[in-house]
N, C-alpha and C. Protein backbone atom coordinates (compact mmCIF):
# COMPACT_ATOMS: atom_id res chain seq x y z
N UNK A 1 70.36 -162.41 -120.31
CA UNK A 1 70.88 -161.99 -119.03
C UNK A 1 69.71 -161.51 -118.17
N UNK A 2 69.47 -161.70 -117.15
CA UNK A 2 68.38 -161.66 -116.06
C UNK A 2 68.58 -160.02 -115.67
N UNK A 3 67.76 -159.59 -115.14
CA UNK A 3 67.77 -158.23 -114.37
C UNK A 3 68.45 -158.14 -113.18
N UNK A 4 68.46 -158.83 -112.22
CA UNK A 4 69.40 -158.80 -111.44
C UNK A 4 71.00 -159.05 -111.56
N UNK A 5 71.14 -159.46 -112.56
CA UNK A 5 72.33 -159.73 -113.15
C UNK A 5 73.17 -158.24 -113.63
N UNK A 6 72.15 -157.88 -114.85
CA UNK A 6 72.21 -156.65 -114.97
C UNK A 6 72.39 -155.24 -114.28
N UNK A 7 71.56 -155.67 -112.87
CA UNK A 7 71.73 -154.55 -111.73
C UNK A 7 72.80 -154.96 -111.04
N UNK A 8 73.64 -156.01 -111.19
CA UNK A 8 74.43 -155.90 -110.09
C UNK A 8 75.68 -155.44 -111.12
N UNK A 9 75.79 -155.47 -112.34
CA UNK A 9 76.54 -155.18 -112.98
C UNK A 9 77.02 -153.57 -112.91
N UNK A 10 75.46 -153.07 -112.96
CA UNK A 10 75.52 -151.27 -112.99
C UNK A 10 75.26 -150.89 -111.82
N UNK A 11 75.45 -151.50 -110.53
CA UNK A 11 75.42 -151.03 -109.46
C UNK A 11 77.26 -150.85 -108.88
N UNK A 12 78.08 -152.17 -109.23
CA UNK A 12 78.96 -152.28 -109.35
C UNK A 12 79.77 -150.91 -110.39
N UNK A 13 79.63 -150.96 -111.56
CA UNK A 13 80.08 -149.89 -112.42
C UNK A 13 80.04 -148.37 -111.59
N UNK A 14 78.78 -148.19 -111.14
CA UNK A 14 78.25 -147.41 -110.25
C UNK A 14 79.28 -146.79 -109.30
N UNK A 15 79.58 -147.97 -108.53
CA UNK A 15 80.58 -147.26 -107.27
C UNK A 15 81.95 -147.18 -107.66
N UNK A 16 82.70 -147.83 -108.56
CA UNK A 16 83.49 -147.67 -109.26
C UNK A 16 84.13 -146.29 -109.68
N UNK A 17 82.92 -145.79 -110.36
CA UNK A 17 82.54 -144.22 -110.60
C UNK A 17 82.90 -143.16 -109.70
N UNK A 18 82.05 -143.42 -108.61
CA UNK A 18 82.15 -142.72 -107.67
C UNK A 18 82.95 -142.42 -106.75
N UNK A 19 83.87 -143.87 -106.55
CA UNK A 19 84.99 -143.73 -106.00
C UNK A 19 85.80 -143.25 -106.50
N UNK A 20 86.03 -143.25 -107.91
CA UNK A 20 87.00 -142.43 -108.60
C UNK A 20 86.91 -141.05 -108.92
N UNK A 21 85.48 -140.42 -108.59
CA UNK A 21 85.25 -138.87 -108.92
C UNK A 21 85.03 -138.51 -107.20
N UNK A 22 85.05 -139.19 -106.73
CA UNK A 22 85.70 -138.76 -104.80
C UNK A 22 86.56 -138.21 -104.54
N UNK A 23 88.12 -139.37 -105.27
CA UNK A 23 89.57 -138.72 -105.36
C UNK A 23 89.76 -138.28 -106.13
N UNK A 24 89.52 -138.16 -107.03
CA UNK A 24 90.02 -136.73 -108.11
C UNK A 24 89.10 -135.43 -107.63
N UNK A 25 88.48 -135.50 -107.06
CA UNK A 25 87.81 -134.09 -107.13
C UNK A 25 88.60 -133.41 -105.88
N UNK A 26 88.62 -134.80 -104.26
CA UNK A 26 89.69 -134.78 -103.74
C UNK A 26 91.05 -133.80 -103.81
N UNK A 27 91.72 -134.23 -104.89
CA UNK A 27 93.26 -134.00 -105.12
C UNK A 27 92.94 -132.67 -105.86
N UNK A 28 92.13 -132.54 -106.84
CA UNK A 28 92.01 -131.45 -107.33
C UNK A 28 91.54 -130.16 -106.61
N UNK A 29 90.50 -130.14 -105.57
CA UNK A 29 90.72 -129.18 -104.70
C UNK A 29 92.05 -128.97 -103.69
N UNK A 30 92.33 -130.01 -103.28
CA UNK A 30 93.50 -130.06 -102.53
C UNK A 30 95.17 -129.31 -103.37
N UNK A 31 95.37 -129.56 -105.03
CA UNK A 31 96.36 -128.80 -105.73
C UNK A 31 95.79 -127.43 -105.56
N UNK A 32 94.67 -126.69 -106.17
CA UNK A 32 94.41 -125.77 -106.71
C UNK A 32 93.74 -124.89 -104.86
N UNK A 33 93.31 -125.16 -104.33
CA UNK A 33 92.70 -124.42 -103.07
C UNK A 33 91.23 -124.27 -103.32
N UNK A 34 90.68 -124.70 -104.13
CA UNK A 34 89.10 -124.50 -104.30
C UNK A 34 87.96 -125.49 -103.04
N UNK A 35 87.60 -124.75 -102.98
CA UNK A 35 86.34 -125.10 -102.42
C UNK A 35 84.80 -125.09 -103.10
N UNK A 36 84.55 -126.14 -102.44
CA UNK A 36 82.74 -126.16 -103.17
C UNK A 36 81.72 -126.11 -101.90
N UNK A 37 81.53 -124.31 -102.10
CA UNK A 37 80.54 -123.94 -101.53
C UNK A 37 78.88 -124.20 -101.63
N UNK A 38 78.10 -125.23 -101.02
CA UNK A 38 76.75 -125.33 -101.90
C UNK A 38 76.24 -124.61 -100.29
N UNK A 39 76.18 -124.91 -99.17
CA UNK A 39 75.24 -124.08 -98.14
C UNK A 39 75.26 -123.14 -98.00
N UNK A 40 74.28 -122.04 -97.71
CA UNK A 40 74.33 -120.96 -97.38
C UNK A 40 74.94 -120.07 -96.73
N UNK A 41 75.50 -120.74 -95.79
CA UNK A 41 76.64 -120.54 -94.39
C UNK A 41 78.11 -120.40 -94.88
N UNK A 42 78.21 -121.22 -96.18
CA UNK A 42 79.56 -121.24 -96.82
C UNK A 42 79.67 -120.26 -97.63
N UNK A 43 78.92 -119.90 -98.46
CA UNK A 43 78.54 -119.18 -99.20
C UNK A 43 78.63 -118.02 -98.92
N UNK A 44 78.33 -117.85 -97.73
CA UNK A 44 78.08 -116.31 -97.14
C UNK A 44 79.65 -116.18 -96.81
N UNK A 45 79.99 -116.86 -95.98
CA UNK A 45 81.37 -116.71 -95.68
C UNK A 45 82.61 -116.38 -96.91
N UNK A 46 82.91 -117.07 -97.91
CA UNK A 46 83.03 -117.19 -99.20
C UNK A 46 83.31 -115.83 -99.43
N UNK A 47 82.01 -115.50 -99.85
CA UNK A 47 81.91 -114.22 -100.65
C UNK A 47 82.52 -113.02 -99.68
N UNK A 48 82.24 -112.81 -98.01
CA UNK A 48 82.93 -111.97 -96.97
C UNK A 48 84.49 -112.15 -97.27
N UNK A 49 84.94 -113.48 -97.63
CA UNK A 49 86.16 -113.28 -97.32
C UNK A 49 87.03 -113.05 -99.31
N UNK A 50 86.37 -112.73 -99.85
CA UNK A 50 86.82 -112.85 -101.02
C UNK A 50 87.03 -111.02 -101.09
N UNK A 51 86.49 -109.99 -100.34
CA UNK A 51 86.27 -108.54 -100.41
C UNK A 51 86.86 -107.85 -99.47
N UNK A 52 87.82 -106.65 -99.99
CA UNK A 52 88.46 -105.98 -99.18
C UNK A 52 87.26 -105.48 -97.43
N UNK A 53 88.37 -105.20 -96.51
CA UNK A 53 87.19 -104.38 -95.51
C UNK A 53 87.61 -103.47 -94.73
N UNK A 54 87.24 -102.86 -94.00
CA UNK A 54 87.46 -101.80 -93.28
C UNK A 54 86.89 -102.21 -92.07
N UNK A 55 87.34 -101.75 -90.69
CA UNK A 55 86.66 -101.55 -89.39
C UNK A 55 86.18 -100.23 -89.02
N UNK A 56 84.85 -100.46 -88.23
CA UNK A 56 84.23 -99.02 -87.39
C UNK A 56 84.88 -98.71 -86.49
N UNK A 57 84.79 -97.34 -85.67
CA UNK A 57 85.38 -96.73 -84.86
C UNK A 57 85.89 -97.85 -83.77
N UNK A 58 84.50 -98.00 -83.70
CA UNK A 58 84.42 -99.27 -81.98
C UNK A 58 85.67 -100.52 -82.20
N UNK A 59 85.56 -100.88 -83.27
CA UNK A 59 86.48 -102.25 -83.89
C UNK A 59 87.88 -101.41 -83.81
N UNK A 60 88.11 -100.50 -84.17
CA UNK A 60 89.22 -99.86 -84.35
C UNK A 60 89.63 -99.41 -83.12
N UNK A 61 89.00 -99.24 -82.24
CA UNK A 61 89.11 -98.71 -80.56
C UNK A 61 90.13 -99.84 -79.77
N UNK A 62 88.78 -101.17 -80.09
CA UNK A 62 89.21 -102.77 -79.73
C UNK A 62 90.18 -102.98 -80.12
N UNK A 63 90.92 -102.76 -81.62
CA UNK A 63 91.78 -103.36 -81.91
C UNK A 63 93.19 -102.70 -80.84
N UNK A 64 93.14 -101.42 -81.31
CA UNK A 64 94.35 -100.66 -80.86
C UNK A 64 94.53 -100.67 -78.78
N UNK A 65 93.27 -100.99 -78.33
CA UNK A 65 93.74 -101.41 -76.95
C UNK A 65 94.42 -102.82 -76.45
N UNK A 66 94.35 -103.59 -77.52
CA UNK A 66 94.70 -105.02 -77.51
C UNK A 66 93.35 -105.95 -77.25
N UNK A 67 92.01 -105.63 -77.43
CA UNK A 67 91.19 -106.34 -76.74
C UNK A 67 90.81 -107.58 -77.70
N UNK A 68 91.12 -107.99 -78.79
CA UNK A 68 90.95 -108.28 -80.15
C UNK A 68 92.13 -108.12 -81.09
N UNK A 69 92.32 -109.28 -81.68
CA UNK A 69 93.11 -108.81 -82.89
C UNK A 69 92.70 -109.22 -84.02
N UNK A 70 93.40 -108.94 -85.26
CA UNK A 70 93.16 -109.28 -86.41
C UNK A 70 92.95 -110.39 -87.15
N UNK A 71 93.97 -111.41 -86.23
CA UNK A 71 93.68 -112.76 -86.59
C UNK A 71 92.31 -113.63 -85.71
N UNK A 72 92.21 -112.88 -84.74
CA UNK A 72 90.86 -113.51 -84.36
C UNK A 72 90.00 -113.22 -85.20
N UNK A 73 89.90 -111.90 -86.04
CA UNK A 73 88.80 -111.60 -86.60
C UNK A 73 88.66 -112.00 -88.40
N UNK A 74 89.66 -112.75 -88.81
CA UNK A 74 90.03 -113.61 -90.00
C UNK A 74 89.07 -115.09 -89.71
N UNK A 75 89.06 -115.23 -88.51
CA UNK A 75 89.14 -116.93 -87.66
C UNK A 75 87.39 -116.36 -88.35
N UNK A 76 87.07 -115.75 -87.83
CA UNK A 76 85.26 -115.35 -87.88
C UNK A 76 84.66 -116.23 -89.14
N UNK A 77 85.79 -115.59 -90.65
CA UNK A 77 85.50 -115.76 -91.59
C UNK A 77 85.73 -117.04 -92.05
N UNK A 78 86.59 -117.54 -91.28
CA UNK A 78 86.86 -119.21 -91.66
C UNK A 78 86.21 -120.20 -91.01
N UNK A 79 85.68 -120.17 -89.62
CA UNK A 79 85.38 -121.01 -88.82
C UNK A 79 83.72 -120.48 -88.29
N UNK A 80 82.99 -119.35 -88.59
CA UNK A 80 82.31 -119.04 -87.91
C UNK A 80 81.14 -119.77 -88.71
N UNK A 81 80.04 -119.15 -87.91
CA UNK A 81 78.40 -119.61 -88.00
C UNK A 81 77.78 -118.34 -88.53
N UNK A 82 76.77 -118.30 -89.41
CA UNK A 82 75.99 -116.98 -89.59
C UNK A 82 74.92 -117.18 -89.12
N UNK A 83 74.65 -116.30 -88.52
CA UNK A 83 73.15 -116.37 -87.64
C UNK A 83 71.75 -115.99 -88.54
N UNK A 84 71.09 -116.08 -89.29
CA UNK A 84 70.77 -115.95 -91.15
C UNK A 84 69.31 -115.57 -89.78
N UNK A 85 68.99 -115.78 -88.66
CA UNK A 85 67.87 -115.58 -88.34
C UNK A 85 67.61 -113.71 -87.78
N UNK A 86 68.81 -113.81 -87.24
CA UNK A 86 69.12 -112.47 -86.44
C UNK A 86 69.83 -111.27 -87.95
N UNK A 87 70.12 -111.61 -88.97
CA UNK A 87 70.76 -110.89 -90.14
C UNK A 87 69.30 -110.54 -90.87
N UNK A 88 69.92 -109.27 -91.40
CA UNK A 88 69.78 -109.05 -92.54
C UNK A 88 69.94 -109.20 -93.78
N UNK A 89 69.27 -110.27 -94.68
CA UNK A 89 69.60 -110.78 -95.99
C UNK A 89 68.99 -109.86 -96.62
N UNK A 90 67.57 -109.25 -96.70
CA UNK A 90 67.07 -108.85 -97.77
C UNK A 90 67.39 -107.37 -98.21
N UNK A 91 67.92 -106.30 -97.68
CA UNK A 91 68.21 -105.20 -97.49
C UNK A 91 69.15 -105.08 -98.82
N UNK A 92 69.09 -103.78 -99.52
CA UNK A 92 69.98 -103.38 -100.56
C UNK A 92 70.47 -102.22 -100.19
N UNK A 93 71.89 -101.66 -100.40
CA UNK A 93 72.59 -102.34 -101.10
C UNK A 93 73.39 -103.33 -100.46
N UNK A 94 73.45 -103.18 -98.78
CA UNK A 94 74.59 -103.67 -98.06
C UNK A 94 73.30 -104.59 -97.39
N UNK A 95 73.65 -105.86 -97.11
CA UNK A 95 73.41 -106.45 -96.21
C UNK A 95 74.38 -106.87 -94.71
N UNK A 96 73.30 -106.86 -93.70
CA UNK A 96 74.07 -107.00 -92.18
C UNK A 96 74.00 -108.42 -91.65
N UNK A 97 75.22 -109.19 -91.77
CA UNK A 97 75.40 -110.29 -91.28
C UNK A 97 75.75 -110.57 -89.69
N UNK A 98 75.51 -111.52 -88.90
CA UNK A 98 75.99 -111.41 -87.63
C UNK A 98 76.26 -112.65 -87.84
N UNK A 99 78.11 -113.20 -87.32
CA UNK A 99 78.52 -114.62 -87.68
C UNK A 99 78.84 -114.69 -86.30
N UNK A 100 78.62 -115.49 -85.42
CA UNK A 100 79.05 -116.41 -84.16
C UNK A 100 80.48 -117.16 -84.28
N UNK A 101 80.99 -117.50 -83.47
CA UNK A 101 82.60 -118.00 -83.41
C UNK A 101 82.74 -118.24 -81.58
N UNK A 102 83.22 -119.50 -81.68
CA UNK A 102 83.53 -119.82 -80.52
C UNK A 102 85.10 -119.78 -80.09
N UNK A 103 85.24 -118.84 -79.16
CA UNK A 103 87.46 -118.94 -78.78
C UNK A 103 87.88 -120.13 -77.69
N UNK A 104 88.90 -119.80 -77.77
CA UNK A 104 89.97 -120.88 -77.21
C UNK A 104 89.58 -121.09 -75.83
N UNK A 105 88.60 -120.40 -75.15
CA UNK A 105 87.95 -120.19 -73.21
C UNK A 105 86.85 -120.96 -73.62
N UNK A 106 85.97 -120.73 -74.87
CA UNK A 106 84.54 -121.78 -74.64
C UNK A 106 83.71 -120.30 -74.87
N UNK A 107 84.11 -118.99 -74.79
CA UNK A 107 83.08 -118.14 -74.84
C UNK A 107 82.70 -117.97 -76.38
N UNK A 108 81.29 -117.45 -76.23
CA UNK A 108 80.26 -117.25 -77.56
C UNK A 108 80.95 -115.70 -78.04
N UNK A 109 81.45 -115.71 -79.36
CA UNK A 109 81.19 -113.84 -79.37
C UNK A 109 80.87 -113.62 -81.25
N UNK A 110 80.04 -112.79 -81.14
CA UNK A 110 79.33 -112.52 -82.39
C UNK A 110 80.20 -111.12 -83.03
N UNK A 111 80.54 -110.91 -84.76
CA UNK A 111 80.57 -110.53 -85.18
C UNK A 111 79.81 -109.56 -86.14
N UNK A 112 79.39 -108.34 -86.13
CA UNK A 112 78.40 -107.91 -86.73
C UNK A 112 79.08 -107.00 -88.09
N UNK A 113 78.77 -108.14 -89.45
CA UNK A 113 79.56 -106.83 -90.59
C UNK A 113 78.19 -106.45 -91.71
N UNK A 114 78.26 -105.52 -92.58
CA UNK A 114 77.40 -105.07 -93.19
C UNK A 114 78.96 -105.09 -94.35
N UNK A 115 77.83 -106.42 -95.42
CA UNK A 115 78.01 -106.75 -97.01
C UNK A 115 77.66 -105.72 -97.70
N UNK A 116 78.91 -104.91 -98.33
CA UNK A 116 77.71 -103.90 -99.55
C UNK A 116 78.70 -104.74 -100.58
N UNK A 117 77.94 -104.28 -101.68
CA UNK A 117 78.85 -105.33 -103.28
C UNK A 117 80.47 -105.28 -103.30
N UNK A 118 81.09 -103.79 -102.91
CA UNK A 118 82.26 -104.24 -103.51
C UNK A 118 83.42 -103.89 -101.92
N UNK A 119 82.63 -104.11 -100.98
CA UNK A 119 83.33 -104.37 -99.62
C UNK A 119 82.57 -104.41 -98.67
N UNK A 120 83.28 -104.93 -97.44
CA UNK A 120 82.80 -105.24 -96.15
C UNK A 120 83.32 -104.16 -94.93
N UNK A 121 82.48 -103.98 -94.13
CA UNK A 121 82.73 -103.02 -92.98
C UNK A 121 82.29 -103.74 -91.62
N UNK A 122 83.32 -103.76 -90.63
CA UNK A 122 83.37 -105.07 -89.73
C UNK A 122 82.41 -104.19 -88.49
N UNK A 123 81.57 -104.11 -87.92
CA UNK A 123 80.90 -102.82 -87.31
C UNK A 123 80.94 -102.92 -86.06
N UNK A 124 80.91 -104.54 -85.42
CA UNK A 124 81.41 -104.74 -83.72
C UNK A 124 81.46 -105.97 -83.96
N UNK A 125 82.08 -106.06 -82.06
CA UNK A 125 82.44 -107.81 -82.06
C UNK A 125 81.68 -107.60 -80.21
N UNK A 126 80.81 -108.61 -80.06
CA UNK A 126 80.18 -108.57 -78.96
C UNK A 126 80.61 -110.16 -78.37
């Protein structure tokens, strides 16, 4: 059997493969709710939304005048951007994240929370 013969054999086998560990991995996140976090951005998010939190005065001010609500500030954790340039990663014990989120007008507004290990504290929304 020739080499090209051979390669088209295991190139073929190949996608075969792959198409079949596409949809199953597919369906299997889709039953169970898992996600596969590999970027940093996901990751970060991930772990924020996996931990109880609390709001600061100011957040708590916002909330109770109506300027903000709660589900906008869920949206942060699902849909937002982390700004990894303007944050604090290296800091122990809590690190200060600032995640970006765009609303329903087109305006920019940033979230500023500080990660400590076993919760989050939401500190403003600018």
């Amino acid at each position: 059997m020739s080499f090209l013969k051979r390669l088209g054999f295991f190139i073929f086998g190949l996608s075969i493969g792959i198409v079949f560990l596409v949809f199953f991995f597919q369906n299997k996140s889709k039953e169970t709710g898992t996600e596969f976090c590999y970027l940093p951005n996901c990751r970060v998010l991930k772990d924020l939304r996996s931990k109880s939190y609390s709001y600061s005065d100011e957040v708590t001010r916002m909330l109770a005048n109506g300027e903000i609500d709660s589900l906008r500030i869920k949206d942060f954790f699902l849909h937002g951007d982390v700004d990894f340039k303007n944050s604090d990663t290296k800091s122990t014990p809590c690190k200060t994240y600032f995640i970006e989120n765009e609303t329903e007008s087109g305006a920019m507004k940033t979230l500023k929370v500080t990660n400590c290990p076993t919760k989050i504290i939401i500190e403003s929304i600018q």
